[in-house]
Protein backbone atom coordinates (compact mmCIF):
# COMPACT_ATOMS: atom_id res chain seq x y z
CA UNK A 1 -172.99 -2.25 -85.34
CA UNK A 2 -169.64 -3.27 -85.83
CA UNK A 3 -168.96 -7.15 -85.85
CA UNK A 4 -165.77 -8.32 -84.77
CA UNK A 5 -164.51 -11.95 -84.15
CA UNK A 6 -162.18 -11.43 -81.58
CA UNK A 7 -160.77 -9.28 -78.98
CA UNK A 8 -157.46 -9.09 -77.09
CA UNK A 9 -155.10 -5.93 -75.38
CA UNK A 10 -151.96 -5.67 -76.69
CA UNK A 11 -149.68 -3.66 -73.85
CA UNK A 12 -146.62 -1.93 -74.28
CA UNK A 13 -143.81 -3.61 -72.26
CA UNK A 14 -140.13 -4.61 -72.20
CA UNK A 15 -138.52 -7.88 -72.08
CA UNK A 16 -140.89 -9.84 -74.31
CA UNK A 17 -138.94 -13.06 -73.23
CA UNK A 18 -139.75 -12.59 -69.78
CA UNK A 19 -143.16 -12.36 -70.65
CA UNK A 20 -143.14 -15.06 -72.92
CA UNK A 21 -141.82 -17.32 -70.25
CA UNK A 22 -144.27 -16.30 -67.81
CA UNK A 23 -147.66 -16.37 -69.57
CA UNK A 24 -146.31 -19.95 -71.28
CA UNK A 25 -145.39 -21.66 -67.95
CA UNK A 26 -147.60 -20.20 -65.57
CA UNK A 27 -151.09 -20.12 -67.95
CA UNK A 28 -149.82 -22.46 -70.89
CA UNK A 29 -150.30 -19.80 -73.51
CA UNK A 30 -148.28 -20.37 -77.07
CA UNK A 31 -146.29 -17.80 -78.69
CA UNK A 32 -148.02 -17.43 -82.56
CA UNK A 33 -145.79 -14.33 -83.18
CA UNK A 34 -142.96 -13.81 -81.67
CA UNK A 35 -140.20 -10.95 -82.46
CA UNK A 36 -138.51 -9.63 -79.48
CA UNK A 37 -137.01 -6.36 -80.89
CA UNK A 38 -141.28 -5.59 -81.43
CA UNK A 39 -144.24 -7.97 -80.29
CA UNK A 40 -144.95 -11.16 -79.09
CA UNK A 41 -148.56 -12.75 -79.77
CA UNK A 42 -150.02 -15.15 -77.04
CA UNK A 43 -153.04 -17.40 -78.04
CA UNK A 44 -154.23 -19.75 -74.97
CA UNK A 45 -154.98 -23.17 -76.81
CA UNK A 46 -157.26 -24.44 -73.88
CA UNK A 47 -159.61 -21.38 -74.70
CA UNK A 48 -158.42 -19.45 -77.48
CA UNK A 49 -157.85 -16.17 -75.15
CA UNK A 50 -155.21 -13.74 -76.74
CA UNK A 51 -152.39 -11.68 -75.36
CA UNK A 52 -150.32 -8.89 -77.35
CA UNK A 53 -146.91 -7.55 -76.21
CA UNK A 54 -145.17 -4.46 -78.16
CA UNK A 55 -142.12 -3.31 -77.04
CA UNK A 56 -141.62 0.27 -76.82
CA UNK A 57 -140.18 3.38 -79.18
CA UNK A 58 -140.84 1.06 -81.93
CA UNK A 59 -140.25 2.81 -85.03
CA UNK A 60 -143.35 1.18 -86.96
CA UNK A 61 -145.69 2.54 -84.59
CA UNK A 62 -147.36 5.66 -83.76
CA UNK A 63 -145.90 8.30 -81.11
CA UNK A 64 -149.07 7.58 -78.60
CA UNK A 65 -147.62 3.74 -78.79
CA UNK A 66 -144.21 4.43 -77.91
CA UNK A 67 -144.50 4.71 -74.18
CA UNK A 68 -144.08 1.58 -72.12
CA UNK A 69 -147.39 1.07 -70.23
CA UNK A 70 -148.46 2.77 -66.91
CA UNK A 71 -149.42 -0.47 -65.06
CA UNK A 72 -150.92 1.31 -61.91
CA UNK A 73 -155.22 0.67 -62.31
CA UNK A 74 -154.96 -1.43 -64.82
CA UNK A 75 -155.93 -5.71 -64.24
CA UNK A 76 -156.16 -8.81 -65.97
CA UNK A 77 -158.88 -11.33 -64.79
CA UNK A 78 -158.58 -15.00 -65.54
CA UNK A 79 -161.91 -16.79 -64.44
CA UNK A 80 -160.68 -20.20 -62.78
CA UNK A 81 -162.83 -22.69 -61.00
CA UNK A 82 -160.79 -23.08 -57.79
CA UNK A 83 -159.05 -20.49 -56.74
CA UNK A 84 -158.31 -21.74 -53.51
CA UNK A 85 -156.08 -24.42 -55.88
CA UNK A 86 -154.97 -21.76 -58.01
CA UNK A 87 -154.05 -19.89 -55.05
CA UNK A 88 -151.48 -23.05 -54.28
CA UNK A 89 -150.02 -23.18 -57.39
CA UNK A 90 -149.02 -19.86 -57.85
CA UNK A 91 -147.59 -19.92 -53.85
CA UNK A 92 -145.78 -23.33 -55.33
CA UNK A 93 -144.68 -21.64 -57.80
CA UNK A 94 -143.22 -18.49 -55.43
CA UNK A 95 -144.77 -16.03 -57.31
CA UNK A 96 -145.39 -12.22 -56.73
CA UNK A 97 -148.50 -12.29 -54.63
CA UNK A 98 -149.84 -8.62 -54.79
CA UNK A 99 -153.41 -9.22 -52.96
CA UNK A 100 -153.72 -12.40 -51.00
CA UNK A 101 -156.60 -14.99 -51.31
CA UNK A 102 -160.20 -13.55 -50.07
CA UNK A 103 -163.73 -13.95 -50.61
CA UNK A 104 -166.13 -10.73 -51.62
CA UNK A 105 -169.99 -10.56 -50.64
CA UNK A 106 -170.71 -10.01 -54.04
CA UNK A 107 -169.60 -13.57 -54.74
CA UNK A 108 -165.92 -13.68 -55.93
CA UNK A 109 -163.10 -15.54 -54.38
CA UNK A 110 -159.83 -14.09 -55.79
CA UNK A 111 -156.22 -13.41 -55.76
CA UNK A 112 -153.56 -11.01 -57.28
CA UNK A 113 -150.34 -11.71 -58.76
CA UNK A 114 -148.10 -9.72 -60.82
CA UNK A 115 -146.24 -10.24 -64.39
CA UNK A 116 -142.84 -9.50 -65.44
CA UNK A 117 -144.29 -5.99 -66.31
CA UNK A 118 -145.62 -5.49 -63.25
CA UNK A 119 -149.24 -6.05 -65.02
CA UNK A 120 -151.49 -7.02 -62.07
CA UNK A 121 -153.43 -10.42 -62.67
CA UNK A 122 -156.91 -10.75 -60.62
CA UNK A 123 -157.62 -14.69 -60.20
CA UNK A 124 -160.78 -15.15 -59.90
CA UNK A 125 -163.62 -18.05 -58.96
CA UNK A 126 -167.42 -17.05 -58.90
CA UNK A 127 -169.41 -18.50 -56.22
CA UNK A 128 -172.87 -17.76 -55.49
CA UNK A 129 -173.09 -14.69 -52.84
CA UNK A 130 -175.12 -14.66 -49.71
CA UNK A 131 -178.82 -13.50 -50.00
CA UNK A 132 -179.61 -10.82 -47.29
């Protein structure tokens, strides 16, 4: 078994500043690397949950790295405890709503919103789901 002590994706996108923006105002992440001609390195200092950004065609980087990232089926999920609140916030904050507010049967009340790179985020709240 391999041990690791961490884990985060690192995505190929443009405009690292957007995303920097984005990811500090709307979640309060912190940049701990940031070079915008190649990568920007989120760390959330509530939780410790990391982000990676490389630009693409970077020379330092392999060919299957080069191409900026095919967003369509691919999700982040950030586990809050009201999404209902949540839900507020980001209308507050007019941000790209992609899937609006609903509860599953399974026991999930979530929401979708979109990044700067068109990277879907799934908000999500776990409740306890109906017993048939």
């Amino acid at each position: 078994m391999i041990e690791f002590q961490t884990m985060f994706p690192v995505m190929v996108a443009t405009d690292l500043e957007a995303l920097k923006h984005f990811y500090g105002s709307v979640f309060g992440f912190s940049a701990v690397f940031y070079d915008p001609s190649f990568y920007l390195h989120l760390v959330s200092p509530s939780n410790g949950v990391q982000l990676g950004f490389m630009v693409p065609n970077h020379e330092s980087q392999p060919a299957f790295l080069h191409a900026r990232m095919v967003t369509e089926g691919y999700v982040l999920s950030f586990e809050v405890s009201d999404a209902k609140k949540v839900f507020q916030q980001v209308t507050d904050l007019a941000l790209e709503v992609v899937m609006p507010l609903k509860d599953e049967v399974w026991g999930q009340r979530h929401f979708m919103i979109k990044d700067p790179a068109g990277i879907r985020i799934d908000i999500i709240e776990h409740f306890e789901a109906a017993q048939k």
